[in-house]
C-alpha atoms as a PDB file:
ATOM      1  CA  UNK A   1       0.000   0.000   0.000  1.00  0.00           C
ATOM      2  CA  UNK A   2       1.582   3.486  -0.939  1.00  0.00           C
ATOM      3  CA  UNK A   3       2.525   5.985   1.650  1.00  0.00           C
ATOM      4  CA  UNK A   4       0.730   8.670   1.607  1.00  0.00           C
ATOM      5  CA  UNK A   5       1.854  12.636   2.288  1.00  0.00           C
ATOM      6  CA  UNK A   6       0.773  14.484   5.666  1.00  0.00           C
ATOM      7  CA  UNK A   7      -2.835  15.965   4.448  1.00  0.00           C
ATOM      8  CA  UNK A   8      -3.561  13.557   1.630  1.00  0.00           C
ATOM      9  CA  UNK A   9      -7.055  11.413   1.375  1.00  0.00           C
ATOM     10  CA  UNK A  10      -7.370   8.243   0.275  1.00  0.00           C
ATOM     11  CA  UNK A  11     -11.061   9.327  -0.375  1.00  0.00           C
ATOM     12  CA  UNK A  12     -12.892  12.392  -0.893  1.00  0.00           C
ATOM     13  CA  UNK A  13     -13.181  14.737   2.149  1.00  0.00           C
ATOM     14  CA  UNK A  14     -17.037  14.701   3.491  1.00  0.00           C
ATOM     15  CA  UNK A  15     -17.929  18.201   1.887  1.00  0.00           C
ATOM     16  CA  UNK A  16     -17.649  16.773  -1.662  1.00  0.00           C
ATOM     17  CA  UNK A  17     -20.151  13.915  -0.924  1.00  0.00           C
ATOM     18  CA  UNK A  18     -23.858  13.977  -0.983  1.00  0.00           C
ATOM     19  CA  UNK A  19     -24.468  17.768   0.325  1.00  0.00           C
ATOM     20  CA  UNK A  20     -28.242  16.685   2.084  1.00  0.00           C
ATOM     21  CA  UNK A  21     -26.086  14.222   4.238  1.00  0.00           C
ATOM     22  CA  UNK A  22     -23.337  16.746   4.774  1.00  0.00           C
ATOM     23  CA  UNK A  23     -25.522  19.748   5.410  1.00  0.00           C
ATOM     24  CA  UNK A  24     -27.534  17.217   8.338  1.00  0.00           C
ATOM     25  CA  UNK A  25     -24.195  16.563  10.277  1.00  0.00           C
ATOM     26  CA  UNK A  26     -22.777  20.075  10.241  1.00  0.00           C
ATOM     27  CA  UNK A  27     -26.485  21.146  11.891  1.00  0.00           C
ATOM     28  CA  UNK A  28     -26.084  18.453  14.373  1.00  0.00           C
ATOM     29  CA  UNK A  29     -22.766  18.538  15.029  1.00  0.00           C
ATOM     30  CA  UNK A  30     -23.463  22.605  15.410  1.00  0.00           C
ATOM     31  CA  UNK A  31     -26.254  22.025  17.984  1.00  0.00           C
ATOM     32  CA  UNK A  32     -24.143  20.019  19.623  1.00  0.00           C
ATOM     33  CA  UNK A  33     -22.018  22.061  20.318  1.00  0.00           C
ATOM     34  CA  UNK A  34     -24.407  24.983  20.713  1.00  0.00           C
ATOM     35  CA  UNK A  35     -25.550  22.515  24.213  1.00  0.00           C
ATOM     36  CA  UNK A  36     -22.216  22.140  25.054  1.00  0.00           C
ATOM     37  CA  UNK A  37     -21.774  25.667  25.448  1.00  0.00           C
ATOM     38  CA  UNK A  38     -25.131  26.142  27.239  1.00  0.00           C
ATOM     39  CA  UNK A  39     -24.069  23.372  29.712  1.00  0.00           C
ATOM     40  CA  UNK A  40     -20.563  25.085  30.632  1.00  0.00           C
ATOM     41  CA  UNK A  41     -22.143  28.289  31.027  1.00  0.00           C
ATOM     42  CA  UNK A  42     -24.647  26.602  33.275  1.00  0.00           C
ATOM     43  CA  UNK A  43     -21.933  25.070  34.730  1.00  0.00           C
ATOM     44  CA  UNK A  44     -19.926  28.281  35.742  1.00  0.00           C
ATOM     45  CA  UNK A  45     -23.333  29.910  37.125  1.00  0.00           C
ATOM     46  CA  UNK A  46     -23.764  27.257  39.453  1.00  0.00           C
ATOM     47  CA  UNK A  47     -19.852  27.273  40.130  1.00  0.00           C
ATOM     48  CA  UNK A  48     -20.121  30.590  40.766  1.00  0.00           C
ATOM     49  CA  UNK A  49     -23.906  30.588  43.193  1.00  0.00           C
ATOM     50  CA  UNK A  50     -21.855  27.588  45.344  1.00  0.00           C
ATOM     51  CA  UNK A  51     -18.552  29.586  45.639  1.00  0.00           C
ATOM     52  CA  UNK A  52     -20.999  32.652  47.245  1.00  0.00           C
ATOM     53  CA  UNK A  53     -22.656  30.531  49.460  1.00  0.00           C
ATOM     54  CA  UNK A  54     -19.468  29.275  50.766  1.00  0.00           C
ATOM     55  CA  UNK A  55     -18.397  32.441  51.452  1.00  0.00           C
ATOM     56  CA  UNK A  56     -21.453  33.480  52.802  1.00  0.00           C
ATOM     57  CA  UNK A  57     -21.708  30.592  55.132  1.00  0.00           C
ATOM     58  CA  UNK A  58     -18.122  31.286  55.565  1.00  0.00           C
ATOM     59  CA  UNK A  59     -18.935  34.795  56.772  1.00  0.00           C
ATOM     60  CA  UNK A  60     -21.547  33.689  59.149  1.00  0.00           C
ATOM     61  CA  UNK A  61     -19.087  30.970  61.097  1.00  0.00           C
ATOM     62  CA  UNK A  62     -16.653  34.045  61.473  1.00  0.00           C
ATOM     63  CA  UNK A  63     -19.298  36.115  62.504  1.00  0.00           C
ATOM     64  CA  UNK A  64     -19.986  33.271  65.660  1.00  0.00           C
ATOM     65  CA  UNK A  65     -16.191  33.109  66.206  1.00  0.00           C
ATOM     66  CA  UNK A  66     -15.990  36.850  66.923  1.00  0.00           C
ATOM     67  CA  UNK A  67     -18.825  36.758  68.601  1.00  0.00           C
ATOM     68  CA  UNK A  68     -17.895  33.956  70.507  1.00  0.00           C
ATOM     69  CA  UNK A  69     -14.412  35.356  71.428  1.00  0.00           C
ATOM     70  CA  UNK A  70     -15.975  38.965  72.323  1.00  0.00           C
ATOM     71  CA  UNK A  71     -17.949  37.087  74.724  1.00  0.00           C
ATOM     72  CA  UNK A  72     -15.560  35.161  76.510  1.00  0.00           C
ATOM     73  CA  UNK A  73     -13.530  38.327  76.371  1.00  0.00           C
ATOM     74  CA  UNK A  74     -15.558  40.332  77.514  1.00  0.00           C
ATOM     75  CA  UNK A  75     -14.711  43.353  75.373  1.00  0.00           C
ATOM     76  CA  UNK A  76     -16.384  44.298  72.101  1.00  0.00           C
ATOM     77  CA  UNK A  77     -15.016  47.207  71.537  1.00  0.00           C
ATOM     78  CA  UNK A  78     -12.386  46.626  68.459  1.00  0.00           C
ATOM     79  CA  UNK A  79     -10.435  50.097  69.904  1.00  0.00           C
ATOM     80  CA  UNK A  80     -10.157  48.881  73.073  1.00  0.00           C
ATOM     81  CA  UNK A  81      -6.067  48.110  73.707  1.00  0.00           C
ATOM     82  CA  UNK A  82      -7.486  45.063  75.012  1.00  0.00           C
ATOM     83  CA  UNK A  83      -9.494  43.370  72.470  1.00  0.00           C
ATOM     84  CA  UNK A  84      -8.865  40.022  71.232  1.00  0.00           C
ATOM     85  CA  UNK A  85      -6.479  39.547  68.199  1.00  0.00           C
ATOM     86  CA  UNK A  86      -7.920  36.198  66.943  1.00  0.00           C
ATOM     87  CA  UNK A  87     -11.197  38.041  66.906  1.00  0.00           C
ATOM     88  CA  UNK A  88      -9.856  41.146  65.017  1.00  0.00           C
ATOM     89  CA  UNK A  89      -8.334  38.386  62.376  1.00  0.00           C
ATOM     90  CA  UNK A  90     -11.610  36.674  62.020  1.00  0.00           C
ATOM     91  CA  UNK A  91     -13.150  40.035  61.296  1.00  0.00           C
ATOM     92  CA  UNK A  92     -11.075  40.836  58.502  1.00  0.00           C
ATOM     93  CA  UNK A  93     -11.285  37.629  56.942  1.00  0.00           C
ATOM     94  CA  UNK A  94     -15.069  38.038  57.476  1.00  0.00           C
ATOM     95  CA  UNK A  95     -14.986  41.224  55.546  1.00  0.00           C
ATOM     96  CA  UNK A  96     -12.437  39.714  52.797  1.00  0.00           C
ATOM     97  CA  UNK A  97     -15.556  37.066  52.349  1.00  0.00           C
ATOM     98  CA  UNK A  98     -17.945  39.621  51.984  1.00  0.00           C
ATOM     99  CA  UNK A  99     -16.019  41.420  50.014  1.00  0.00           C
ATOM    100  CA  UNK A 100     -15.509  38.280  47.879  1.00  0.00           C
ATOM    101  CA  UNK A 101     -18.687  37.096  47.354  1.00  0.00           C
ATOM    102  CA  UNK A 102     -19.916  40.478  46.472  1.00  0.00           C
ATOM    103  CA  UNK A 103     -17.436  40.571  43.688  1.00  0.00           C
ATOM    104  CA  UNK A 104     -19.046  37.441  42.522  1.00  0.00           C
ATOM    105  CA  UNK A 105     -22.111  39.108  42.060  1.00  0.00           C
ATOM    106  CA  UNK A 106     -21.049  40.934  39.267  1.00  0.00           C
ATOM    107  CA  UNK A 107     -19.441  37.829  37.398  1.00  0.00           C
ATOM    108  CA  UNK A 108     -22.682  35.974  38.157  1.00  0.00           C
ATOM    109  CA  UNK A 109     -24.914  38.472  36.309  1.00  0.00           C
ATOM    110  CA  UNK A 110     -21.965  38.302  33.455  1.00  0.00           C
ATOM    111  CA  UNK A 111     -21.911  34.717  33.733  1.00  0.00           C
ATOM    112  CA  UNK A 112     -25.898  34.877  33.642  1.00  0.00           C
ATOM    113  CA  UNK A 113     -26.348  36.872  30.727  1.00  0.00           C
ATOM    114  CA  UNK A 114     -23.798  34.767  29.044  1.00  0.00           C
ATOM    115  CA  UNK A 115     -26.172  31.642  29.407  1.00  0.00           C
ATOM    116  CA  UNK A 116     -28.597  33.437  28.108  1.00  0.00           C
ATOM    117  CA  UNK A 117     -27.281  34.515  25.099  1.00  0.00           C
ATOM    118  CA  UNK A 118     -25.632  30.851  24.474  1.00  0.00           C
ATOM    119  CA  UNK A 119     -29.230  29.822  24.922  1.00  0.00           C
ATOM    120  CA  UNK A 120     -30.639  32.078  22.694  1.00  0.00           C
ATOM    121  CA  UNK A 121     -28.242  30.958  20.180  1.00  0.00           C
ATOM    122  CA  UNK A 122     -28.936  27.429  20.322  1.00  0.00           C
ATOM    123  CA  UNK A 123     -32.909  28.395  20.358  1.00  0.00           C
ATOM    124  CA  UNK A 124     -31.927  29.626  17.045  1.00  0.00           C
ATOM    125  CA  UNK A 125     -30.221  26.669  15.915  1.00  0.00           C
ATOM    126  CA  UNK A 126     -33.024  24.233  16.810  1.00  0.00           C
ATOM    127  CA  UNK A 127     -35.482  26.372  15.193  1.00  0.00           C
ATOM    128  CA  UNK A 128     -33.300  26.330  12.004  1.00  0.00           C
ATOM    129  CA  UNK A 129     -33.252  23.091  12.386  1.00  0.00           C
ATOM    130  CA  UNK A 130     -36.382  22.632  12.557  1.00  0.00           C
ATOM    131  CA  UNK A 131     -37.619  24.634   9.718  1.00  0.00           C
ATOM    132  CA  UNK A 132     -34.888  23.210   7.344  1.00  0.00           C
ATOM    133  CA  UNK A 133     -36.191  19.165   8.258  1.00  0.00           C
ATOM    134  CA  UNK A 134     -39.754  20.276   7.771  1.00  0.00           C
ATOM    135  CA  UNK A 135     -39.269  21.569   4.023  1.00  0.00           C
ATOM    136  CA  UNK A 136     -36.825  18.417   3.574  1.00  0.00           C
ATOM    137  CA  UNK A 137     -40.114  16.143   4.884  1.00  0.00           C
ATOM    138  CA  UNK A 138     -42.274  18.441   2.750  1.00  0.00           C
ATOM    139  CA  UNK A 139     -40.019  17.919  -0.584  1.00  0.00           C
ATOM    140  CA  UNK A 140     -39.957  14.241   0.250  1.00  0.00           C
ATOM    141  CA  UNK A 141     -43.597  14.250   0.600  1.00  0.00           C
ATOM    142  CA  UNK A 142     -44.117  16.111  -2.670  1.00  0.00           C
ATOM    143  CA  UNK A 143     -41.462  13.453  -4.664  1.00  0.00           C
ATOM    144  CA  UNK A 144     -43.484  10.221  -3.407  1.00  0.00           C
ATOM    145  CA  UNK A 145     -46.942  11.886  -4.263  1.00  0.00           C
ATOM    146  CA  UNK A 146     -45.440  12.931  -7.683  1.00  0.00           C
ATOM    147  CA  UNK A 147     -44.263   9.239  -8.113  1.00  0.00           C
ATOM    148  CA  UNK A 148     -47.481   7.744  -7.287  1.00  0.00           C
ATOM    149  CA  UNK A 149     -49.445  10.437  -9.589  1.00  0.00           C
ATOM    150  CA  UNK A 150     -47.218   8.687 -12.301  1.00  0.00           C
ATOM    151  CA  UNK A 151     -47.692   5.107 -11.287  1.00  0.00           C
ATOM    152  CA  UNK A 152     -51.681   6.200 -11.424  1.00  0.00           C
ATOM    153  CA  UNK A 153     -50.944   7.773 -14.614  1.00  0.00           C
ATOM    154  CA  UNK A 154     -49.386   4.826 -16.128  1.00  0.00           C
ATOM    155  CA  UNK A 155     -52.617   2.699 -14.963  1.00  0.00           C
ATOM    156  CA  UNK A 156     -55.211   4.094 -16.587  1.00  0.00           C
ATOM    157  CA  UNK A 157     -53.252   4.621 -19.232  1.00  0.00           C
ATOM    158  CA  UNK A 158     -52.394   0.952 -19.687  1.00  0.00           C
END
């Protein structure tokens, strides 16, 4: 069997076969991947919703802590010379996780509206779809009625 070169076919490449077949794959193979980007940006918006209620829970077990420490303390003034260090730590990391999770909320409406429009576009695609099957069912349906009008034809001719 010859050796071929890097990039040669042994056959035709798909887009020089039957174009109906072709044209059927590269809509399918587009909506696939039209759902596969629907599902990763569904994925990152629930990514993103869990990694805000982890810092919100987060948030709330430091808010305890301090609490917690202020009360065995006894101080809860944070000037006070006095006042705990491991609850002035678990403040700031308290705030840092506020902080954090309301950062999310702005990549969450991004990450949002990007689901949206990557559903809108495979809404589109399925709808395409959908209209482009329906005239190919419609054509078929007009080729078999046209054959039996000449099978008829050649009947009562005969």
């Amino acid at each position: 069997m010859p050796r071929l070169r890097p990039g040669a076919f042994r056959c035709r490449p798909a887009t020089l076969r039957n174009s109906g077949t072709v044209n059927m794959k590269s809509r399918d193979t587009l909506i696939r991947l039209r759902r596969f980007q629907v599902d990763e940006k569904r994925r990152r918006v629930t990514q993103i919703e869990m990694m805000m209620a982890d810092f919100t829970r987060m948030a709330q077990e430091l808010d305890r802590e301090v609490a917690h420490e202020e009360s065995r303390a006894g101080i809860t003034d944070v000037t006070h010379f006095a006042y705990p260090t491991y609850a002035r730590a678990a403040a700031a990391r308290r705030d840092n996780m506020r902080q954090s999770a309301a950062a999310l909320e702005g990549q969450l409406a991004e990450a949002k509206a990007e689901l949206g429009e990557a559903f809108e576009d495979l809404k589109k695609v399925e709808i395409l779809d959908d209209r482009e099957r329906s005239a190919e069912r419609a054509a078929e349906a007009a080729r078999d009625q046209a054959a039996m009008d000449g099978i008829g034809l050649s009947r009562v001719r005969a």
